[in-house]
Protein backbone atom coordinates (compact mmCIF):
# COMPACT_ATOMS: atom_id res chain seq x y z
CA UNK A 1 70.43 -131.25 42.14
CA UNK A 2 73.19 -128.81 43.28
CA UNK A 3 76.87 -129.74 44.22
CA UNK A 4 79.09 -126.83 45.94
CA UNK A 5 83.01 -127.43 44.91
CA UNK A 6 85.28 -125.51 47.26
CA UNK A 7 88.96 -124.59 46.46
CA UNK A 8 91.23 -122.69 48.35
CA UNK A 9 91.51 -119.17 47.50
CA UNK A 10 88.68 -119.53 45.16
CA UNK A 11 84.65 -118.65 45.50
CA UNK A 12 82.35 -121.83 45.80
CA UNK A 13 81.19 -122.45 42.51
CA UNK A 14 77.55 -124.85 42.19
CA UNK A 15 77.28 -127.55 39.59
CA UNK A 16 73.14 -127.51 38.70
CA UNK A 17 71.32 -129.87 36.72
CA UNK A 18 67.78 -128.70 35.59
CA UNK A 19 65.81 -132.13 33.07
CA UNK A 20 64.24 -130.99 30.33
CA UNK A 21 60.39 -129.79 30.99
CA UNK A 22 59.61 -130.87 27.55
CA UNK A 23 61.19 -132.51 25.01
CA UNK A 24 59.81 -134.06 21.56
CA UNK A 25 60.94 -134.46 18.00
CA UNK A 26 58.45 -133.70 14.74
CA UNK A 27 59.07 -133.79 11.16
CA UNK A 28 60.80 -130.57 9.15
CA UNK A 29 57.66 -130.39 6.63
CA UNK A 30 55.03 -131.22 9.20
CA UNK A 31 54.34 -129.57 12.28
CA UNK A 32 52.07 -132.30 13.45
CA UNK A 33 53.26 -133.34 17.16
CA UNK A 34 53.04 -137.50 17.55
CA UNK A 35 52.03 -138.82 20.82
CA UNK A 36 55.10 -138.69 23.44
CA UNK A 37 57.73 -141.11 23.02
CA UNK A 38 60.86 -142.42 25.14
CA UNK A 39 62.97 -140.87 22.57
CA UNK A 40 63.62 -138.04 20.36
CA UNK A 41 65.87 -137.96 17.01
CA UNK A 42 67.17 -135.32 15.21
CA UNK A 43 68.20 -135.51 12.08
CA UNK A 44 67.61 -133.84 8.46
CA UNK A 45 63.81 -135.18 8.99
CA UNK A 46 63.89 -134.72 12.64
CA UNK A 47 63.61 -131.56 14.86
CA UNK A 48 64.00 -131.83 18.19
CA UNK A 49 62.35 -129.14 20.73
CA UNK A 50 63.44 -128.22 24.33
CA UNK A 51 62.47 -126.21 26.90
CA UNK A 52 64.06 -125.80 30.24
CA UNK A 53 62.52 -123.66 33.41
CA UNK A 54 64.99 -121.62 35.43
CA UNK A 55 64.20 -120.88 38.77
CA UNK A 56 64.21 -117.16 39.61
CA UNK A 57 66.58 -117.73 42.72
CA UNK A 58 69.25 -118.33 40.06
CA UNK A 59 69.05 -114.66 38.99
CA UNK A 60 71.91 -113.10 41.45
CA UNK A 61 74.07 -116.25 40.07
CA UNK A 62 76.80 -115.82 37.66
CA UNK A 63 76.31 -118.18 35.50
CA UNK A 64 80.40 -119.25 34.15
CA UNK A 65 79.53 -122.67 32.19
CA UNK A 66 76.16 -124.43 30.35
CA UNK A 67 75.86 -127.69 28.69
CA UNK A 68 73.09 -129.26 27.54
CA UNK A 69 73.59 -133.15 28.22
CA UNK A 70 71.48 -135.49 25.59
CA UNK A 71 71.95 -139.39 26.19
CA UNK A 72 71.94 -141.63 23.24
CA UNK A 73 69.80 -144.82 23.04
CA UNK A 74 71.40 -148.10 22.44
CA UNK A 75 69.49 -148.61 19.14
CA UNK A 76 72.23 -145.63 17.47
CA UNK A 77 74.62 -147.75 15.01
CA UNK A 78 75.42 -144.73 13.14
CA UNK A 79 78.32 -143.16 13.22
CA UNK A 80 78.59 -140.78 10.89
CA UNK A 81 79.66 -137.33 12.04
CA UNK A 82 76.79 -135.46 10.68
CA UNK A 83 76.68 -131.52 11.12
CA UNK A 84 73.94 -130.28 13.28
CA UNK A 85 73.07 -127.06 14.69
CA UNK A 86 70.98 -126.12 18.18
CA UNK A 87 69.17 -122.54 17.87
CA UNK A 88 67.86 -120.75 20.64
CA UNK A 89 63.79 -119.64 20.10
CA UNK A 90 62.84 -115.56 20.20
CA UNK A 91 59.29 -116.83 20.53
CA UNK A 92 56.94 -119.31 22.14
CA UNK A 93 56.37 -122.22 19.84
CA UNK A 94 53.31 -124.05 19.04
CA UNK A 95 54.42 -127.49 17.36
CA UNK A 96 50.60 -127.89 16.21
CA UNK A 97 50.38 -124.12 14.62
CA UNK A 98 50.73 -123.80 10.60
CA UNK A 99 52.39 -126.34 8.49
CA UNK A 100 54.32 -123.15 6.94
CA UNK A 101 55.15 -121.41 9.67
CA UNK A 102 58.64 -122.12 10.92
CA UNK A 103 59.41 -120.27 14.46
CA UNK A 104 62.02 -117.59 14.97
CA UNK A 105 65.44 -118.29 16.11
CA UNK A 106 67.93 -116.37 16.84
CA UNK A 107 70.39 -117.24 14.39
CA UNK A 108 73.15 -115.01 16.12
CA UNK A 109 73.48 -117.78 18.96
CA UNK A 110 73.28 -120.74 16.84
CA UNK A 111 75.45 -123.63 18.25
CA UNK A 112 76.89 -125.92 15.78
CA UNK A 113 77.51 -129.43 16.75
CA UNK A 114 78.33 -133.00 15.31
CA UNK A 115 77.95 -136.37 16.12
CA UNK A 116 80.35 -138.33 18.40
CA UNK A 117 81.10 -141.96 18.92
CA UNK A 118 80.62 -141.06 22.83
CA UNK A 119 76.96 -142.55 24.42
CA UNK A 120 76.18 -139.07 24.92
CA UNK A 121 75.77 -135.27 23.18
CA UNK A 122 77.43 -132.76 25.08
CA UNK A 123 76.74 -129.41 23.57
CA UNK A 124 78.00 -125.80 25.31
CA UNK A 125 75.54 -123.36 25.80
CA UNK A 126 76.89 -120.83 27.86
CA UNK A 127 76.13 -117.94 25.58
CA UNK A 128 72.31 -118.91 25.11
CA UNK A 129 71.89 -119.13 28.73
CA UNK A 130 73.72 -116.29 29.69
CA UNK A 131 71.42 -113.85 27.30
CA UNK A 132 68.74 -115.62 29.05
CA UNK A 133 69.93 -115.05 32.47
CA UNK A 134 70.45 -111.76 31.74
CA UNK A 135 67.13 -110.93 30.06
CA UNK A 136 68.85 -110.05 26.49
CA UNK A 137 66.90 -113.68 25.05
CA UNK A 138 63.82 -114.73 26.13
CA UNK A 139 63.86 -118.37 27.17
CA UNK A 140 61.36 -119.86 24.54
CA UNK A 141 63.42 -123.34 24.47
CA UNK A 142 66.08 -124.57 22.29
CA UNK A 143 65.31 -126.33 18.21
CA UNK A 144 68.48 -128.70 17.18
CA UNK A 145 68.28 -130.13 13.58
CA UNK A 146 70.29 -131.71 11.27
CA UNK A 147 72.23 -130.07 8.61
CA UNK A 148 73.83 -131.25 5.09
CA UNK A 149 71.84 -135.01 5.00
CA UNK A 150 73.06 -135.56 8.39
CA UNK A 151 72.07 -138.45 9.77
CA UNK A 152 69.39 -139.48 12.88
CA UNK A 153 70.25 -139.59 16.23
CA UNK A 154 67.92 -140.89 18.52
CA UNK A 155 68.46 -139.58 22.55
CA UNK A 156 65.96 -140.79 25.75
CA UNK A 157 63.51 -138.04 25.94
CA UNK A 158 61.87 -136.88 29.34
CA UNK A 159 59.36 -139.86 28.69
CA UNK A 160 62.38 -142.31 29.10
CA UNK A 161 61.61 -145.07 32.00
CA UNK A 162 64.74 -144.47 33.25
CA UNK A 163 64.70 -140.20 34.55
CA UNK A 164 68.75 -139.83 34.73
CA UNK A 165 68.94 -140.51 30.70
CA UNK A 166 66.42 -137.26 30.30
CA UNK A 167 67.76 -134.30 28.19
CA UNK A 168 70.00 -132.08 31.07
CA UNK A 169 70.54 -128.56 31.16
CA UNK A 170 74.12 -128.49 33.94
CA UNK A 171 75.03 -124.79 34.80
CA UNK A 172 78.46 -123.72 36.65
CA UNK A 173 78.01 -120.80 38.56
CA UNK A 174 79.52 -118.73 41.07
CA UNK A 175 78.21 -116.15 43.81
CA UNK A 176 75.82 -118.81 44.62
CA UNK A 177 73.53 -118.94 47.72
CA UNK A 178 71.27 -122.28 47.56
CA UNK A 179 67.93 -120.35 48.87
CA UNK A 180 66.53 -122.11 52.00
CA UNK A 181 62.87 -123.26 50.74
CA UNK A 182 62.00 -125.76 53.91
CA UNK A 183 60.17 -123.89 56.87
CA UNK A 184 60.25 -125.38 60.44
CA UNK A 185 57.84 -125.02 62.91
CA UNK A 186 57.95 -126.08 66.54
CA UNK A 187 56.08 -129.50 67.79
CA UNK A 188 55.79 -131.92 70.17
CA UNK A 189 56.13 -135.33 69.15
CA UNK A 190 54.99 -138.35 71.81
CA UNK A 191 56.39 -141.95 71.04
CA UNK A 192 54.85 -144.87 72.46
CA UNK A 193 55.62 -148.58 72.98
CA UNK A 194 53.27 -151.04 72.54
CA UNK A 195 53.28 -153.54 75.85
């Protein structure tokens, strides 16, 4: 979905919100990937992937704001403020690969975060997606964990019956030209009444 805000004196900037192309949870000390759920948690147990696709059209953007949007399930009663932390990935991820093997982050980029008594996570990303748009990151996806016995937070996942809870990536951007993807072609169309 796109949305073009115009103010006087100002370029047109585009709200964008991409969902989530994947999003599950798995344990810390096992990589074993349980079958897909209508939520995710993360938590000290709980790590939480994402991975978003960009379209290429988006690459003479300017990309000014990112937030990743997660929606919390009514089953959360906690509300602790845990510490948390969301890392960007330097290299595809296999959930099912080695029970040792944790993947590379870029630690550099790591968002912190903590837990809110909102119904919602909003968490900037602006930098990560910004090093992505401008090829400086690879876009592997996004890990968030918990940090210090934090506790669980459980969020709709892209599984969720209901598709506007789903994990959101919303860009701001500017110098934007929505690309024209519909073709028309000339026809003749005859309507007739019954008698």
């Amino acid at each position: 979905m796109v949305v073009t805000y115009t103010v006087k004196g100002v370029k047109p900037m585009n709200v964008m919100d991409f969902k989530a192309q994947t999003a599950f949870d798995y344990l810390k000390d096992c990589f074993f990937l349980e079958p897909p759920k209508h939520f995710i948690k993360v938590g000290t147990e709980h790590i939480v992937y994402l991975d978003f696709s960009l379209p290429l059209w988006l690459n003479d953007w300017v990309v000014q704001k990112a937030r990743l949007i997660l929606y919390k399930l009514a089953s959360n009663q906690e509300t602790s403020f845990g510490r948390y932390v969301l890392l960007p990935l330097k290299e595809p991820f296999n959930v099912s690969g080695c029970f040792d093997y944790f993947p590379s982050v870029a630690m550099e980029d790591a968002v912190p975060f903590t837990n809110s008594p909102k119904s919602y996570t909003e968490i900037d990303v602006t930098r990560i997606v910004q090093r992505w748009h401008h090829n400086s990151l690879e876009n592997n996806g996004l890990l968030l964990m918990g940090e210090d016995c934090a506790p669980t937070i459980v969020y709709a996942s892209t599984r969720h019956r209901m598709p506007h809870m789903w994990p959101v990536l919303r860009l701001t951007c500017i110098n934007a030209a929505i690309p024209l993807t519909l073709q028309t072609v000339d026809c003749q169309v005859d309507v007739s009444h019954p008698k």
